[in-house]
C-alpha atoms as a PDB file:
ATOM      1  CA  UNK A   1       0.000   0.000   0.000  1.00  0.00           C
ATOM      2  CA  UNK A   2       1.535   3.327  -0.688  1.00  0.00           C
ATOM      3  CA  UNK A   3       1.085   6.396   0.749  1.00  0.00           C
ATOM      4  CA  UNK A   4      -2.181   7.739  -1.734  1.00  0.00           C
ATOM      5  CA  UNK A   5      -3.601   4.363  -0.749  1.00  0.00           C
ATOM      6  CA  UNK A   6      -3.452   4.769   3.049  1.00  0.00           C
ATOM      7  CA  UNK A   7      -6.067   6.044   5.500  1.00  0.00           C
ATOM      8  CA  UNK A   8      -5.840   9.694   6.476  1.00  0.00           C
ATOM      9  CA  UNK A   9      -4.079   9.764   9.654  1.00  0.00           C
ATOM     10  CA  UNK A  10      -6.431  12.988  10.788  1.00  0.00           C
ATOM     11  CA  UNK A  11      -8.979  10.661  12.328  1.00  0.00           C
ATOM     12  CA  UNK A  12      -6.450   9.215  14.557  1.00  0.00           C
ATOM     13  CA  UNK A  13      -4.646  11.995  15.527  1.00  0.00           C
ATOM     14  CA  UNK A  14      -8.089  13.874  16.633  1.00  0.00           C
ATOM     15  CA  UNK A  15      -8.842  10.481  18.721  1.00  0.00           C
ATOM     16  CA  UNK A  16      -5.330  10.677  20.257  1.00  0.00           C
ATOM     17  CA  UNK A  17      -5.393  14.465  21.404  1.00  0.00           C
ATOM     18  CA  UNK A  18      -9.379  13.690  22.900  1.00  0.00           C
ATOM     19  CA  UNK A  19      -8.147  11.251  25.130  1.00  0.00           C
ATOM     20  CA  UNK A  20      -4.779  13.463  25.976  1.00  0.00           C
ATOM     21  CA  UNK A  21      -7.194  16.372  26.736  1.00  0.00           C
ATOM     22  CA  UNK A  22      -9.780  13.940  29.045  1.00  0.00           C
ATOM     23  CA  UNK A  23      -6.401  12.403  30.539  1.00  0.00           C
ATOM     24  CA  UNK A  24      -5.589  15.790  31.760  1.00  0.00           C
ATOM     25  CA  UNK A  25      -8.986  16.773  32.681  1.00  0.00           C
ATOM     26  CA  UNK A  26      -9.043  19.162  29.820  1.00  0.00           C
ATOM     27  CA  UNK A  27     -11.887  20.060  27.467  1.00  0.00           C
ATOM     28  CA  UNK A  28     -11.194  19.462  23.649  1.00  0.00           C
ATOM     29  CA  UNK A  29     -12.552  21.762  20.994  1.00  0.00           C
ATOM     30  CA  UNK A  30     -12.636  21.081  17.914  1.00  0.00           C
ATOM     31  CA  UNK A  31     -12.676  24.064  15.270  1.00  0.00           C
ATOM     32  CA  UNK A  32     -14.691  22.712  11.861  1.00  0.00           C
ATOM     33  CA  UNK A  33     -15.082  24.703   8.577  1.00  0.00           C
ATOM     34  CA  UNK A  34     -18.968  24.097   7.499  1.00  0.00           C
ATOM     35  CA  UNK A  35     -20.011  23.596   4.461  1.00  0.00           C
ATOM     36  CA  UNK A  36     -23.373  21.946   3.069  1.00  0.00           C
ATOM     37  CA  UNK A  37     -22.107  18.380   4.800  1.00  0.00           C
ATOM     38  CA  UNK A  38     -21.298  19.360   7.990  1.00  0.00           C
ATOM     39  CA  UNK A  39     -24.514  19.090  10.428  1.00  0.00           C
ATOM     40  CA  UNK A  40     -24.272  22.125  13.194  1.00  0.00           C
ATOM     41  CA  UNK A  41     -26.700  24.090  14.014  1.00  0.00           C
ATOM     42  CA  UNK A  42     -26.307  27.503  11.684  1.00  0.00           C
ATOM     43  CA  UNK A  43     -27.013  29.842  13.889  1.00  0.00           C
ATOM     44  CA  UNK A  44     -23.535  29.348  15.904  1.00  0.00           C
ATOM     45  CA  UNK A  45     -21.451  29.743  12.364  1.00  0.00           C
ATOM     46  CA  UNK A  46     -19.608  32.417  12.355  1.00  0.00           C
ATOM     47  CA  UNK A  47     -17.570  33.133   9.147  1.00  0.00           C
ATOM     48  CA  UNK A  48     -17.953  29.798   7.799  1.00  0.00           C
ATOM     49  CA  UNK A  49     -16.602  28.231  10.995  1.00  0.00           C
ATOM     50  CA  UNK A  50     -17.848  26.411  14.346  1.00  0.00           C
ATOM     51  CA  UNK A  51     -16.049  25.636  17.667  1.00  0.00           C
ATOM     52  CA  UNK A  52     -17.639  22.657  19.074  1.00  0.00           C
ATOM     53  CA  UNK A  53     -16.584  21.310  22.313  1.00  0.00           C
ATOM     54  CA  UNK A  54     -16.853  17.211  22.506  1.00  0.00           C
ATOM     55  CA  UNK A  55     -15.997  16.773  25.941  1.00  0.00           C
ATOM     56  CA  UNK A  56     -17.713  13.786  27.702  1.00  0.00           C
ATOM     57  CA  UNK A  57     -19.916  16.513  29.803  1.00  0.00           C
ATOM     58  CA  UNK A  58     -20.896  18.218  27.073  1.00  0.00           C
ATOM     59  CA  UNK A  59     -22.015  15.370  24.583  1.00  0.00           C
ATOM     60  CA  UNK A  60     -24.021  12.093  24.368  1.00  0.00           C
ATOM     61  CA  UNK A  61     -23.532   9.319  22.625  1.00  0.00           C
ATOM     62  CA  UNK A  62     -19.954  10.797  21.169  1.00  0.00           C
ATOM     63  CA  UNK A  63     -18.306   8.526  18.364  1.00  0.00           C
ATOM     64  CA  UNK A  64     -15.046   9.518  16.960  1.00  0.00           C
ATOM     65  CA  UNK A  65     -15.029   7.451  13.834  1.00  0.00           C
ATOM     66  CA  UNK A  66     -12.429   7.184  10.718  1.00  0.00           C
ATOM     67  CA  UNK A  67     -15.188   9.211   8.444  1.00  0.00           C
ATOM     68  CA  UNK A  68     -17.787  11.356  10.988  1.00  0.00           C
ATOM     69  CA  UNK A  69     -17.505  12.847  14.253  1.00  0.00           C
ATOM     70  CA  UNK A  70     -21.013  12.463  15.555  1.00  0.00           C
ATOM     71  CA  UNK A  71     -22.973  12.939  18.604  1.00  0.00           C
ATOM     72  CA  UNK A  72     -26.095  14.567  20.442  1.00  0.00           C
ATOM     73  CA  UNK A  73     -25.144  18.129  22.300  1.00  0.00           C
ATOM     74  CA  UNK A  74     -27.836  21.064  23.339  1.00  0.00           C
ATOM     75  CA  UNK A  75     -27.793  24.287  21.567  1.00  0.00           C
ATOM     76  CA  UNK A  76     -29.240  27.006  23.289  1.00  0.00           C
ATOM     77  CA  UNK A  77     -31.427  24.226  25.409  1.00  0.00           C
ATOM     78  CA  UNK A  78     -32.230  22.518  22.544  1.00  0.00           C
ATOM     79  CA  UNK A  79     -31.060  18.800  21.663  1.00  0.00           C
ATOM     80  CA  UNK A  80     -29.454  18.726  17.904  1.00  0.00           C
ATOM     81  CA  UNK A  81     -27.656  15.969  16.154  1.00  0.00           C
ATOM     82  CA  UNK A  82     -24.170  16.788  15.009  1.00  0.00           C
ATOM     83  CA  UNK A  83     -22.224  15.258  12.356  1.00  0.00           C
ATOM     84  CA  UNK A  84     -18.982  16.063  10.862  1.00  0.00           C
ATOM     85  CA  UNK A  85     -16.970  14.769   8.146  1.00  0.00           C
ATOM     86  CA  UNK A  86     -13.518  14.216   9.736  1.00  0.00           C
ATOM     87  CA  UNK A  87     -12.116  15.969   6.569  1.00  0.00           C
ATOM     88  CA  UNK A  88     -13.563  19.035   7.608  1.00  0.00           C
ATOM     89  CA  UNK A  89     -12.039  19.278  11.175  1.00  0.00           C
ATOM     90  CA  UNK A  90      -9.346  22.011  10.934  1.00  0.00           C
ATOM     91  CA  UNK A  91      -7.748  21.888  14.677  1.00  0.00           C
ATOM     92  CA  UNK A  92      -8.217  19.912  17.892  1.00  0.00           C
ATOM     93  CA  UNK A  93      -6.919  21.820  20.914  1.00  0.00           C
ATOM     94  CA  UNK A  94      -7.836  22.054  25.299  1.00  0.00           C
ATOM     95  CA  UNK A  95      -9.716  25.009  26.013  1.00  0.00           C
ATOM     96  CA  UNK A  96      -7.689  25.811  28.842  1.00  0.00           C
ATOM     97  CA  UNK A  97      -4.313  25.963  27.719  1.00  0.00           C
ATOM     98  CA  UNK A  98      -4.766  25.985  23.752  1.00  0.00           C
ATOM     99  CA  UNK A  99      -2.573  23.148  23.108  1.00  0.00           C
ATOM    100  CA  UNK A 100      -3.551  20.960  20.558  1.00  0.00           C
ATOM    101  CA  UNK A 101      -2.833  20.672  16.754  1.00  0.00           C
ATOM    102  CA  UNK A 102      -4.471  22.692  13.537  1.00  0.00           C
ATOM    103  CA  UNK A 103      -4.929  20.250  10.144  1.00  0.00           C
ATOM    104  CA  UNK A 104      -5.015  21.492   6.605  1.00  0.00           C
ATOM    105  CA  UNK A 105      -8.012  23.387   5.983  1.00  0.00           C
ATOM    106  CA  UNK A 106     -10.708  21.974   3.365  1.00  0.00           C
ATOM    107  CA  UNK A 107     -10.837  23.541  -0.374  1.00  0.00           C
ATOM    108  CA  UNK A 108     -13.135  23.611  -2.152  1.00  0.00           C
ATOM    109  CA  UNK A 109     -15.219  20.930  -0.697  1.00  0.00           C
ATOM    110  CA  UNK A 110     -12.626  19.257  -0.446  1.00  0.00           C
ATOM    111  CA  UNK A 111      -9.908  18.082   2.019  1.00  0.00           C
ATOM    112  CA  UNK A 112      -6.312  19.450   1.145  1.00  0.00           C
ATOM    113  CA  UNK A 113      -3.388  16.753   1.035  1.00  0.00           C
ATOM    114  CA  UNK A 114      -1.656  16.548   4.009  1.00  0.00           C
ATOM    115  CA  UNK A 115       1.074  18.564   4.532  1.00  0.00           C
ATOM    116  CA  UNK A 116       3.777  18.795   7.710  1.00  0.00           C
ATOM    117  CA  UNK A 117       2.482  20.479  10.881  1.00  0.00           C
ATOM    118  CA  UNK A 118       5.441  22.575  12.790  1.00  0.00           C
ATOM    119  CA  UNK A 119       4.778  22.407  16.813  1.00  0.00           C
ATOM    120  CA  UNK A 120       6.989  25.502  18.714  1.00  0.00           C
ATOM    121  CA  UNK A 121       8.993  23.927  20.929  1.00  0.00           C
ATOM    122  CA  UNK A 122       8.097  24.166  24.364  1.00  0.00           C
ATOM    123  CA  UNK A 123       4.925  26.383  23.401  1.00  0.00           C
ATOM    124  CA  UNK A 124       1.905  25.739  22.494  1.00  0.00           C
ATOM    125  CA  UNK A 125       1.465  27.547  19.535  1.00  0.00           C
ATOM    126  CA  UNK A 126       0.612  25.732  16.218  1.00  0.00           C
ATOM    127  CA  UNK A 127       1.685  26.704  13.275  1.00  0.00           C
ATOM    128  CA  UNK A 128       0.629  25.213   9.557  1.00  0.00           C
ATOM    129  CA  UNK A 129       1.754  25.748   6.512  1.00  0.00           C
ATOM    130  CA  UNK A 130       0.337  24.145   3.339  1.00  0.00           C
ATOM    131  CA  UNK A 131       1.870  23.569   0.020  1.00  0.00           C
ATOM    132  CA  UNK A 132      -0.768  23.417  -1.938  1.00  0.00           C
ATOM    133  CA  UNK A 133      -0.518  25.875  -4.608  1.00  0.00           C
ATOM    134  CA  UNK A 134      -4.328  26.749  -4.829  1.00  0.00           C
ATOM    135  CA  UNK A 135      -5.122  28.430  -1.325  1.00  0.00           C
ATOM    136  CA  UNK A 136      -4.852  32.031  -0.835  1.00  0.00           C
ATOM    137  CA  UNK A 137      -2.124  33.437   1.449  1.00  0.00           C
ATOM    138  CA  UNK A 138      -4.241  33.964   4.305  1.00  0.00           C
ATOM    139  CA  UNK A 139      -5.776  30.311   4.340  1.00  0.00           C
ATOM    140  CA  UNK A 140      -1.817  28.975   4.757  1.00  0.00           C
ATOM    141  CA  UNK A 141      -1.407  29.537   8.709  1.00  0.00           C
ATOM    142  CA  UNK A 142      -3.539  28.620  10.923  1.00  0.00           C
ATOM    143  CA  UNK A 143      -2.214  29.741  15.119  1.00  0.00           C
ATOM    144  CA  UNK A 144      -3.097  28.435  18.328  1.00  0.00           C
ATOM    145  CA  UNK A 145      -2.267  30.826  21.130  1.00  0.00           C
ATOM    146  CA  UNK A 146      -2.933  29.976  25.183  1.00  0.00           C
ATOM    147  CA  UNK A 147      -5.133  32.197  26.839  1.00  0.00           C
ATOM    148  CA  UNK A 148      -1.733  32.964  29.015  1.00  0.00           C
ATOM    149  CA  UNK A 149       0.239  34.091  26.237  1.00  0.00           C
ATOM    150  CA  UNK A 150      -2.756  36.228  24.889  1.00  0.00           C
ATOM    151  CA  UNK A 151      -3.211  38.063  28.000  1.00  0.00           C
ATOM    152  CA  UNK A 152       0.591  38.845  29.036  1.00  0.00           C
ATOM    153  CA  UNK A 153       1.847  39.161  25.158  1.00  0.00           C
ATOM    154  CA  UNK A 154       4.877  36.742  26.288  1.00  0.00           C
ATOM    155  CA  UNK A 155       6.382  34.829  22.870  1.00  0.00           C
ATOM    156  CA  UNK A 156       6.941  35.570  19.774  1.00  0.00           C
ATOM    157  CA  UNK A 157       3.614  34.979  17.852  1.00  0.00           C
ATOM    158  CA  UNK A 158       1.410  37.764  17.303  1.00  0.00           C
ATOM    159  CA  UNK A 159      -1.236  38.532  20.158  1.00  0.00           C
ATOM    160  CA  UNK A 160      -5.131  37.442  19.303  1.00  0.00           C
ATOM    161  CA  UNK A 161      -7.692  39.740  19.122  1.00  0.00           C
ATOM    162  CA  UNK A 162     -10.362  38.989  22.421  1.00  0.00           C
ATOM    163  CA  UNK A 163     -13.138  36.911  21.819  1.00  0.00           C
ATOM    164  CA  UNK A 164     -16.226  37.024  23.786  1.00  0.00           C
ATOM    165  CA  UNK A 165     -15.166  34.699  26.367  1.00  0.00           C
ATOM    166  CA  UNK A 166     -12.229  36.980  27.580  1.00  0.00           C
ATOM    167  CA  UNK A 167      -9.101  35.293  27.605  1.00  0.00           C
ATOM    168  CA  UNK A 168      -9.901  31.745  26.818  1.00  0.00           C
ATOM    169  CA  UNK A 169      -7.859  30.164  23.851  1.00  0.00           C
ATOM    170  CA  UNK A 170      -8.746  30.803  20.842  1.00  0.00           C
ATOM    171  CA  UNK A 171      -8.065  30.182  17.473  1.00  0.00           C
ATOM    172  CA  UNK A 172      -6.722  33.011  14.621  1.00  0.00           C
ATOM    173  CA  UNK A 173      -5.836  32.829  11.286  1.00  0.00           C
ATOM    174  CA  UNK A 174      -2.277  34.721  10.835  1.00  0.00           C
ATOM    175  CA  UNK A 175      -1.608  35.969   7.595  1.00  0.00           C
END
């Protein structure tokens, strides 16, 4: 089998940083583009993207499959189905301290090849570069930066503009 044969390796990595983040009694996120076959509710898209968190307190019947990420979660009070094509999962990462790891964003419908993910050392700031020829310059990097980081502007990487929830991690796109 050669390597345009093999199984994406995204599936497994999301499963693997899940059960890092429950290990540590963190809360993954996962950040998804949406297009017309990823099941969210609409109203929480914002700019053609969703932050879902999967955590076992949050969700019901959770299955973290090869294809799908699906499970049962309340929106605004109200039970909803969720299901999302693995493909279109663009970073997994713990709420509390931002670690985690960004993928290669979706183009077009459909999923870019993979392409090498640099991790900082010692940080947790992600940083992704794709070589695929196609994508604008500002769809290239994709930045994970800790809610500590954010707040002192320690390190190197650019500070993140506040999101509603203060100084919680969050997730920027760095041209």
């Amino acid at each position: 089998m050669n390597a345009q044969e093999s199984t994406s390796t995204r599936p497994y990595l999301i499963r693997a940083l899940y059960e890092w983040c429950t290990d540590n009694g963190l809360t993954p996120y996962v950040a998804v583009r949406v297009d017309e076959s990823v099941q969210v509710p609409r109203e929480f898209v914002h700019e053609g993207e969703i932050v879902l968190n999967i955590s076992y307190d949050a969700t019901s019947a959770l299955q973290l499959g090869n294809d799908f990420i699906e499970f049962k979660a309340r929106f605004g009070g109200k039970p909803r189905d969720i299901l999302v094509p693995v493909g279109r999962v663009i970073a997994i990462y713990a709420r509390e301290n931002g670690q985690g790891m960004a993928f290669p964003a979706p183009v077009d419908g459909l999923v870019a090849p993979s392409s090498p993910v640099s991790l900082a050392p010692a940080s947790s700031t992600v940083v992704l570069e794709e070589e695929a020829p196609a994508v604008a310059a500002d769809e290239r990097v994709v930045q994970l930066v800790p809610a500590a980081d954010a707040e002192s502007g320690a390190g190197d990487a650019p500070r993140p503009t506040p999101g509603p929830a203060g100084g919680r991690p969050s997730l920027k796109r760095v041209k």
